[in-house]
Protein backbone atom coordinates (compact mmCIF):
# COMPACT_ATOMS: atom_id res chain seq x y z
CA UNK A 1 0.00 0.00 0.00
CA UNK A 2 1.03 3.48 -1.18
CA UNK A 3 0.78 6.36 1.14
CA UNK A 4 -1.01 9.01 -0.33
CA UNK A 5 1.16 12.33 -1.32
CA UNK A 6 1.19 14.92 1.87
CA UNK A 7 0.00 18.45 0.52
CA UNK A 8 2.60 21.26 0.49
CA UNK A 9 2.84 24.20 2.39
CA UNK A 10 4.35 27.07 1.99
CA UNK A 11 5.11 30.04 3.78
CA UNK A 12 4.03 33.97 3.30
CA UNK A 13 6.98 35.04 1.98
CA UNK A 14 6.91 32.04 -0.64
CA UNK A 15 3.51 32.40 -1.60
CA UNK A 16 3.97 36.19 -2.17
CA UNK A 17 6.71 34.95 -4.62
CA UNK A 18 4.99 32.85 -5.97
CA UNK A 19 1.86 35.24 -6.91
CA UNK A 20 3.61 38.00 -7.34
CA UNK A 21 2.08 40.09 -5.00
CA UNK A 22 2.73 41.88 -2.05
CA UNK A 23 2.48 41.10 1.38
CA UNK A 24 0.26 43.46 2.22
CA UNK A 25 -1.87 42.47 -0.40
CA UNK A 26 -1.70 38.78 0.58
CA UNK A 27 -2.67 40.07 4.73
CA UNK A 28 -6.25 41.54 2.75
CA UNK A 29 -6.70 38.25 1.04
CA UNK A 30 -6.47 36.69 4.67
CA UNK A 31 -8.61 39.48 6.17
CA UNK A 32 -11.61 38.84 3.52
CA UNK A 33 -11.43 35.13 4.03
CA UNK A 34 -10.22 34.48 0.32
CA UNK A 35 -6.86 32.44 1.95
CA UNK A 36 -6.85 30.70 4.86
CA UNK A 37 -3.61 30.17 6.36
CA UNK A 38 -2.64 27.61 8.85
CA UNK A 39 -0.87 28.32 11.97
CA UNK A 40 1.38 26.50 13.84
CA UNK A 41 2.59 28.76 17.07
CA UNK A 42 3.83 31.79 15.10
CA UNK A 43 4.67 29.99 12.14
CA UNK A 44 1.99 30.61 9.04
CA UNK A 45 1.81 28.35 6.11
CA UNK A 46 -0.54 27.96 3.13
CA UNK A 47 -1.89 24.24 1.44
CA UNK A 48 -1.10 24.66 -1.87
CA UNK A 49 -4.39 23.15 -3.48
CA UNK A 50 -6.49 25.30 -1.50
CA UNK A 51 -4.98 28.59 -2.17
CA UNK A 52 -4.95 27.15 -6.45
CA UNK A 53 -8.63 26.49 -5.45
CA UNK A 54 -9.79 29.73 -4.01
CA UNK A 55 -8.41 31.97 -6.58
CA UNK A 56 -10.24 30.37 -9.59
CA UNK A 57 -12.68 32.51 -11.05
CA UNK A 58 -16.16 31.74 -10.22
CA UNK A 59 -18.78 31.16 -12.40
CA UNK A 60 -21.72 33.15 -12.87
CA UNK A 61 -25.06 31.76 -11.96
């Protein structure tokens, strides 16, 4: 038996990279609920697949 793939995490500074954004731009994305970090004491990390998931456009009903 296989164990399946862990997800990756990634810090602020990473993801900000990553996006090319700023960090104060990623902070307002946390504030509205758009990204939902994870904390660990003071670290902060962000699941890949869920931050890919939350910034796909949405359709229109």
């Amino acid at each position: 038996m296989q164990n399946p793939p862990l997800p990756e995490y990634i810090t602020r500074p990473q993801l900000c990279e990553r996006l090319q954004i700023s960090d104060k731009h990623l902070r307002n994305l946390e504030a509205r609920g758009t990204l939902k970090p994870i904390r660990l004491g003071r670290s902060v990390r962000f699941n890949i697949g869920q931050v890919s998931a939350a910034l796909q456009p949405k359709e229109a009903a």
